[in-house]
Protein backbone atom coordinates (compact mmCIF):
# COMPACT_ATOMS: atom_id res chain seq x y z
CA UNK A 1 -119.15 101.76 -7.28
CA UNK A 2 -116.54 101.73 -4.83
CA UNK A 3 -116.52 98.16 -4.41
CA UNK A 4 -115.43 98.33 -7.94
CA UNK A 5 -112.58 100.80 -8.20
CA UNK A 6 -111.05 98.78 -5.02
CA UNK A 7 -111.10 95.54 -7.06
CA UNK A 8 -110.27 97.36 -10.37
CA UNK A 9 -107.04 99.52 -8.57
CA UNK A 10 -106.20 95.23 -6.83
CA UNK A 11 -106.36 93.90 -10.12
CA UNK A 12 -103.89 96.44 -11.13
CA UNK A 13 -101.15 95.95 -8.79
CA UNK A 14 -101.69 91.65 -9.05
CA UNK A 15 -101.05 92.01 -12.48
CA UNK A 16 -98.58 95.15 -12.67
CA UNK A 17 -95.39 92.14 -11.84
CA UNK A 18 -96.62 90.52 -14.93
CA UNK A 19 -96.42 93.63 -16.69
CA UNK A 20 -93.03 94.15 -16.15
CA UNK A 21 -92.21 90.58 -16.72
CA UNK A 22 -93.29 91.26 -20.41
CA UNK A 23 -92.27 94.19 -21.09
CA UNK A 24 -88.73 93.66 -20.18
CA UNK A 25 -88.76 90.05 -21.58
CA UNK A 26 -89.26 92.34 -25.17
CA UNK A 27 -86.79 94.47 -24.32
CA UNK A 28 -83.41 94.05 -26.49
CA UNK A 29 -81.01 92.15 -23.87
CA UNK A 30 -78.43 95.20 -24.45
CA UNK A 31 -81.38 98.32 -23.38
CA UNK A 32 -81.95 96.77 -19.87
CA UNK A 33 -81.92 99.72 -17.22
CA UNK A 34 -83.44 99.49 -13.91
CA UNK A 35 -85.04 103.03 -14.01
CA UNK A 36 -86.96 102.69 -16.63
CA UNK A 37 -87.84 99.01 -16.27
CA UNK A 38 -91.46 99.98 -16.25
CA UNK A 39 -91.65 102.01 -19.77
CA UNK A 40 -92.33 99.63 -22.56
CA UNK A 41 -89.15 99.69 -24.95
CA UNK A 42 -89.45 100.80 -28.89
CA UNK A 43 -87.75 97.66 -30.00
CA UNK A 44 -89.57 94.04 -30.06
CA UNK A 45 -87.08 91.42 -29.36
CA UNK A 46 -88.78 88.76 -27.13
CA UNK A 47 -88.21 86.12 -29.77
CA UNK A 48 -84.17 86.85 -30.24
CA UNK A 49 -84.61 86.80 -26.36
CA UNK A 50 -85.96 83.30 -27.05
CA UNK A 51 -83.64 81.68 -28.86
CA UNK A 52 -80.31 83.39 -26.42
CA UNK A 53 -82.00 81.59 -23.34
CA UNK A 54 -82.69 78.67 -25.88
CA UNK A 55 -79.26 78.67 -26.65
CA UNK A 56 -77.42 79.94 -23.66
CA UNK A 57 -78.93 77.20 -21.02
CA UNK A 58 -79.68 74.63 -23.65
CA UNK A 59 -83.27 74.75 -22.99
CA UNK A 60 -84.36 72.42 -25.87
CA UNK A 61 -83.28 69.37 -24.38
CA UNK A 62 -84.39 70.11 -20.94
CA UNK A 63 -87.91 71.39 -22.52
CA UNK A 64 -88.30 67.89 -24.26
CA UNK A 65 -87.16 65.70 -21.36
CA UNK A 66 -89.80 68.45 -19.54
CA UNK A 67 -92.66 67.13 -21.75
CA UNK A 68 -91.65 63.77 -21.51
CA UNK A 69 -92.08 63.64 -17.79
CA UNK A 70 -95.35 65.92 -17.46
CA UNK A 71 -97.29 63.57 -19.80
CA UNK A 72 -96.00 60.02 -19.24
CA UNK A 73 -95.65 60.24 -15.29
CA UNK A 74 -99.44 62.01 -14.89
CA UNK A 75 -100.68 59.76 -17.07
CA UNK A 76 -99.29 56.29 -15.21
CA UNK A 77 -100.25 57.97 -12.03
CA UNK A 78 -103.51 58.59 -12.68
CA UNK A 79 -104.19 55.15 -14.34
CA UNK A 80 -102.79 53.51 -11.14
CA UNK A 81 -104.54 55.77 -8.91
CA UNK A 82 -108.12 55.03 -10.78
CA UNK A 83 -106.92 51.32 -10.23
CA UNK A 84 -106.56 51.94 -6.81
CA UNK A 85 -109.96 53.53 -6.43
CA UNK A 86 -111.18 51.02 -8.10
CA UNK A 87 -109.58 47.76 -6.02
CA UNK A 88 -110.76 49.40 -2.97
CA UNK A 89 -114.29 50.96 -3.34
CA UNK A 90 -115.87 48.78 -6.26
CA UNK A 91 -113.87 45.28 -5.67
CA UNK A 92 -114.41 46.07 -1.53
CA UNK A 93 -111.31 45.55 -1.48
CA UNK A 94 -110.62 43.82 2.66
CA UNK A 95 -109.27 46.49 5.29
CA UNK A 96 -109.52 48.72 1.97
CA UNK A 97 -109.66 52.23 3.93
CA UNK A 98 -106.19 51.25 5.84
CA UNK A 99 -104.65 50.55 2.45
CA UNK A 100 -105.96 53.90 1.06
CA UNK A 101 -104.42 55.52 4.46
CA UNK A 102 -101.00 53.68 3.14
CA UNK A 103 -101.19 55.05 -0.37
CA UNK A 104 -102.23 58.35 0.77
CA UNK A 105 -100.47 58.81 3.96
CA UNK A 106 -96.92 59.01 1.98
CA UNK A 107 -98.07 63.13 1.32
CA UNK A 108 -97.81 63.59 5.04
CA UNK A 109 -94.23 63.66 4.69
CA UNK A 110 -92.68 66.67 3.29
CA UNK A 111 -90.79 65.89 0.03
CA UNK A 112 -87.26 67.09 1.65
CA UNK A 113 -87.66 64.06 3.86
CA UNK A 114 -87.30 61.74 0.48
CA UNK A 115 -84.44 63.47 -1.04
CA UNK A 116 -81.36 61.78 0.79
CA UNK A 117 -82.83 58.06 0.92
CA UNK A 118 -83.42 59.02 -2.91
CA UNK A 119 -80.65 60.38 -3.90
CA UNK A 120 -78.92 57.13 -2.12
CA UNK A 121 -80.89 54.50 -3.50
CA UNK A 122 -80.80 56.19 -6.67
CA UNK A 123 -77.39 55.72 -7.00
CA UNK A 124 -76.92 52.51 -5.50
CA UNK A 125 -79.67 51.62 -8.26
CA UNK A 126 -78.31 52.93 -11.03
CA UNK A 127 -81.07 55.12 -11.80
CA UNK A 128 -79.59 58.21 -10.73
CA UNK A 129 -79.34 61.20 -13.47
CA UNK A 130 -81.46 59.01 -15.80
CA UNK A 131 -85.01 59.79 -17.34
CA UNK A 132 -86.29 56.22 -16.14
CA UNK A 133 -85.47 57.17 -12.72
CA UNK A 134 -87.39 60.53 -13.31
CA UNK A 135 -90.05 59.08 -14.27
CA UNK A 136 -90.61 56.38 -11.54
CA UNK A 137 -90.21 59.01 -8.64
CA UNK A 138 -92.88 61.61 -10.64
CA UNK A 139 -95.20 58.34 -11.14
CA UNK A 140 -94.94 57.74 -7.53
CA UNK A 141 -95.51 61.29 -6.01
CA UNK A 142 -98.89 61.88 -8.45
CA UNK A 143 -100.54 58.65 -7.25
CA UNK A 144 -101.81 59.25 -4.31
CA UNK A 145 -103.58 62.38 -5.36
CA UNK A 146 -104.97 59.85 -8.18
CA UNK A 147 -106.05 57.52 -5.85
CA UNK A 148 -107.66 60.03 -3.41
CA UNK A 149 -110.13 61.95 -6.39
CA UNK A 150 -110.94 58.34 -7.93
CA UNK A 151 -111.46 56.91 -4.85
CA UNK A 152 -114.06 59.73 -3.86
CA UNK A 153 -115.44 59.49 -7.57
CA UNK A 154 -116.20 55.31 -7.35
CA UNK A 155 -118.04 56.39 -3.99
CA UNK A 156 -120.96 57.77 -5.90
CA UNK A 157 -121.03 55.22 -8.81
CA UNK A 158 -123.94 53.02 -8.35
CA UNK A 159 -123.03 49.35 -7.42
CA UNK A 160 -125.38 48.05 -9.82
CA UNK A 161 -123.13 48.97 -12.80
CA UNK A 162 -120.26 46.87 -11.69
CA UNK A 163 -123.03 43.94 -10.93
CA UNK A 164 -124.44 44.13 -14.19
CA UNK A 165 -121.50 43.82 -16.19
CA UNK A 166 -120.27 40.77 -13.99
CA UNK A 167 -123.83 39.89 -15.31
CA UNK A 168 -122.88 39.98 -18.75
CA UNK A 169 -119.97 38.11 -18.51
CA UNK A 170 -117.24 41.23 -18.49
CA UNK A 171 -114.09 40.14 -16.19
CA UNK A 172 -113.66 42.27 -13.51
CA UNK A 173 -110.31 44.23 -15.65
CA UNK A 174 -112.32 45.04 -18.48
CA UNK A 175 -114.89 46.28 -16.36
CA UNK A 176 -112.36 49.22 -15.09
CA UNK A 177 -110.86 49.32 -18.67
CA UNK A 178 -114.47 49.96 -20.37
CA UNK A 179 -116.88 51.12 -17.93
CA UNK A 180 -115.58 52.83 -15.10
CA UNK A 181 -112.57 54.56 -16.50
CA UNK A 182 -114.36 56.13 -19.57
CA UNK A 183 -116.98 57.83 -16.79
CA UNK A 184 -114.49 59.14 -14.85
CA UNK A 185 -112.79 61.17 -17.66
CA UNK A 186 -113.42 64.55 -16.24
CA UNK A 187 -111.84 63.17 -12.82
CA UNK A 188 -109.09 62.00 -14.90
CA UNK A 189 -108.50 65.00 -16.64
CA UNK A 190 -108.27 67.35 -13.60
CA UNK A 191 -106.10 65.09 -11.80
CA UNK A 192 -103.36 65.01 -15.05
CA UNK A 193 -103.91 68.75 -15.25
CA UNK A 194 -102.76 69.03 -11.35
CA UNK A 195 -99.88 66.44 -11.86
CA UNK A 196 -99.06 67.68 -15.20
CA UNK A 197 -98.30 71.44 -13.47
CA UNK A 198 -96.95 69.90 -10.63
CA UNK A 199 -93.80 68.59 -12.62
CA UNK A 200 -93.18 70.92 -14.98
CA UNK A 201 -93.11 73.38 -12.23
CA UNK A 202 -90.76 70.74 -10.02
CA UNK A 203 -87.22 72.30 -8.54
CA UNK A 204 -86.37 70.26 -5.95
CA UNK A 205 -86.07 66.46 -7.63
CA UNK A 206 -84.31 67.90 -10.68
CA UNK A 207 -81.77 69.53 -8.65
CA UNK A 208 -80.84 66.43 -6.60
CA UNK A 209 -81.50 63.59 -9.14
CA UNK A 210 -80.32 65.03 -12.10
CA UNK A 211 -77.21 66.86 -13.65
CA UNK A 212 -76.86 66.09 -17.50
CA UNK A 213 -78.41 68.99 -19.59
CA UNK A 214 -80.26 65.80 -21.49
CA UNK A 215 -82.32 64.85 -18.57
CA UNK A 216 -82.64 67.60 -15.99
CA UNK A 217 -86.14 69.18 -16.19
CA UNK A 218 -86.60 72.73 -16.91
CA UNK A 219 -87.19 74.20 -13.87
CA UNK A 220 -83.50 73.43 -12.92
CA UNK A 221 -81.92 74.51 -16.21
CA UNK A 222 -83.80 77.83 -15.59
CA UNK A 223 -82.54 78.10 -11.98
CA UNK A 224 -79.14 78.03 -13.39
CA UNK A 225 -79.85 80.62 -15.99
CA UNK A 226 -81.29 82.62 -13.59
CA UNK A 227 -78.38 82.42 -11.15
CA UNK A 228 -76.17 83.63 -13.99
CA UNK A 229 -77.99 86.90 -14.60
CA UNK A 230 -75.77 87.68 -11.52
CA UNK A 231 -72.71 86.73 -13.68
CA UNK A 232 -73.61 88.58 -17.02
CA UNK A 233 -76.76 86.89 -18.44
CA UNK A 234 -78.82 90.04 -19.29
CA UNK A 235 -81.97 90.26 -16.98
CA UNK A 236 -84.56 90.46 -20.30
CA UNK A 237 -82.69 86.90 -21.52
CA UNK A 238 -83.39 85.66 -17.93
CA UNK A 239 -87.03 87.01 -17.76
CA UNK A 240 -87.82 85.49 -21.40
CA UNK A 241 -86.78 82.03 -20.65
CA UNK A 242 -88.89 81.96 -17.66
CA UNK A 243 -91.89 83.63 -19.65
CA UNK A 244 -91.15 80.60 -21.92
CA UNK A 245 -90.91 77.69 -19.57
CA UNK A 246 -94.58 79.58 -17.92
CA UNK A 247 -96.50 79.49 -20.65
CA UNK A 248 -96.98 75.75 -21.24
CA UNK A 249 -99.12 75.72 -17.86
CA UNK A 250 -101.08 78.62 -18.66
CA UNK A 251 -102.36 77.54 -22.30
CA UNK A 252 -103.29 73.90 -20.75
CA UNK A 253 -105.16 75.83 -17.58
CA UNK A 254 -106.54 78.28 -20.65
CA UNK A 255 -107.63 75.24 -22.73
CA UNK A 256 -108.87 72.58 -19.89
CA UNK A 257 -110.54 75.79 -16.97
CA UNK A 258 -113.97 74.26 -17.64
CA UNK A 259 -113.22 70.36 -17.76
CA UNK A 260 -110.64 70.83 -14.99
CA UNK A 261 -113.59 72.68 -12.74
CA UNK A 262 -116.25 70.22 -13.75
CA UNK A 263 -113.39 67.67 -12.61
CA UNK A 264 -112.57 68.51 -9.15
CA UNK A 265 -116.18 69.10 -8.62
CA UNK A 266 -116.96 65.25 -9.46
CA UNK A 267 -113.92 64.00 -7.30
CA UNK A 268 -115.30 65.90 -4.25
CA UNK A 269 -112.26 67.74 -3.76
């Protein structure tokens, strides 16, 4: 009985934050008071709330170009990860743990070590402030993890699969393209779900490879809304566009909680 009132009385104070995230995101932008930030207000006006952070930070275009790089990126990362996996477990591939260490040891390295050499090559490339160059560096920083969960997921595949198909004539290509990366779907899956929350929650290589509302992820449009709240965007504006940039995550961890479980569990995370 006790044991439950403690976790009942935690559970409380975890979520009373998000409490007051949504009851001042409904608040009418004009009705914000400090004191009585935690009283629930009479008026509903999350979605005008909406459409003034839509409007005020241009959040469309940054929402799309979002989108664009949380489902192409994760889903080239994880394709060349799997491939990866696959050349080095299944094909036995030579000195094929050393090349894993050189895919996988680029996470060692915090990502603040990349950002000058990126932002410099970037612009000596031309790629700089560009949704190409976006999407190369977000492609690059999810396969690893790819390669890692595959890697541990071939492990436990029998050999014998692989040996009958060469068997039957399949080339070694359409091998990974029909056998081995339909099985691995729930590894697949959790990885993208990772990636996938990974970028759309990204700061740090929006703010130094991007500036043009067209091509600068969300995260960074939202930073600067944010920092105007200081300069007269109202504080329920300011909480509703980061309620709305939030909830794209949640729904997919809402939608995916068993596969993306049943995932990790099969790449032996």
């Amino acid at each position: 009985m006790i044991r439950r009132a403690v976790l009942v009385v935690l559970g409380l104070v975890w979520l009373y934050p998000t409490y007051l995230l949504l009851v001042n995101a409904a608040r009418p932008a004009a009705s914000y008071d400090p004191a009585t930030a935690w009283a629930p207000s009479g008026d509903f006006a999350l979605f005008a709330n909406f459409a003034a952070a839509l409007d005020k930070a241009d959040l469309g275009s940054s929402l799309a170009s979002t989108a664009l790089y949380s489902v192409v990126s994760p889903l080239l990362g994880v394709v060349i990860g799997a491939m990866a996996g696959y050349t080095i477990v299944v094909l036995r591939l030579r000195h094929g743990f050393w090349w894993f260490l050189l895919i996988f040891g680029g996470t060692v390295f915090p990502s603040q070590m990349l950002l000058v050499p990126l932002f410099v090559g970037y612009s000596d490339a031309g790629l700089y402030d560009t949704r190409a160059g976006m999407l190369l560096v977000y492609t690059a920083v999810n396969v690893p993890l790819a390669a890692f969960v595959l890697r541990n997921f071939y492990s436990g595949v029998a050999f014998s699969i692989f040996e009958a198909a060469r068997m039957d004539g399949a080339s070694t290509f359409r091998i990974f393209w029909r056998v081995y990366l339909p099985i691995s779907t729930s590894a697949l899956a959790a990885v993208f779900i990772l990636e996938f929350t990974f970028i759309w929650n990204d700061l740090l290589f929006g703010l130094t490879l991007t500036t043009t509302e067209s091509v600068r992820p969300v995260m960074t449009a939202l930073a600067g809304l944010m920092t105007d709240v200081y300069a007269g965007t109202p504080v329920p504006v300011g909480l509703a566009a980061g309620l709305m940039c939030s909830l794209p995550t949640v729904l997919l961890f809402l939608a995916t909680q068993r596969l993306f479980a049943r995932g990790l569990s099969l790449g032996s995370v």
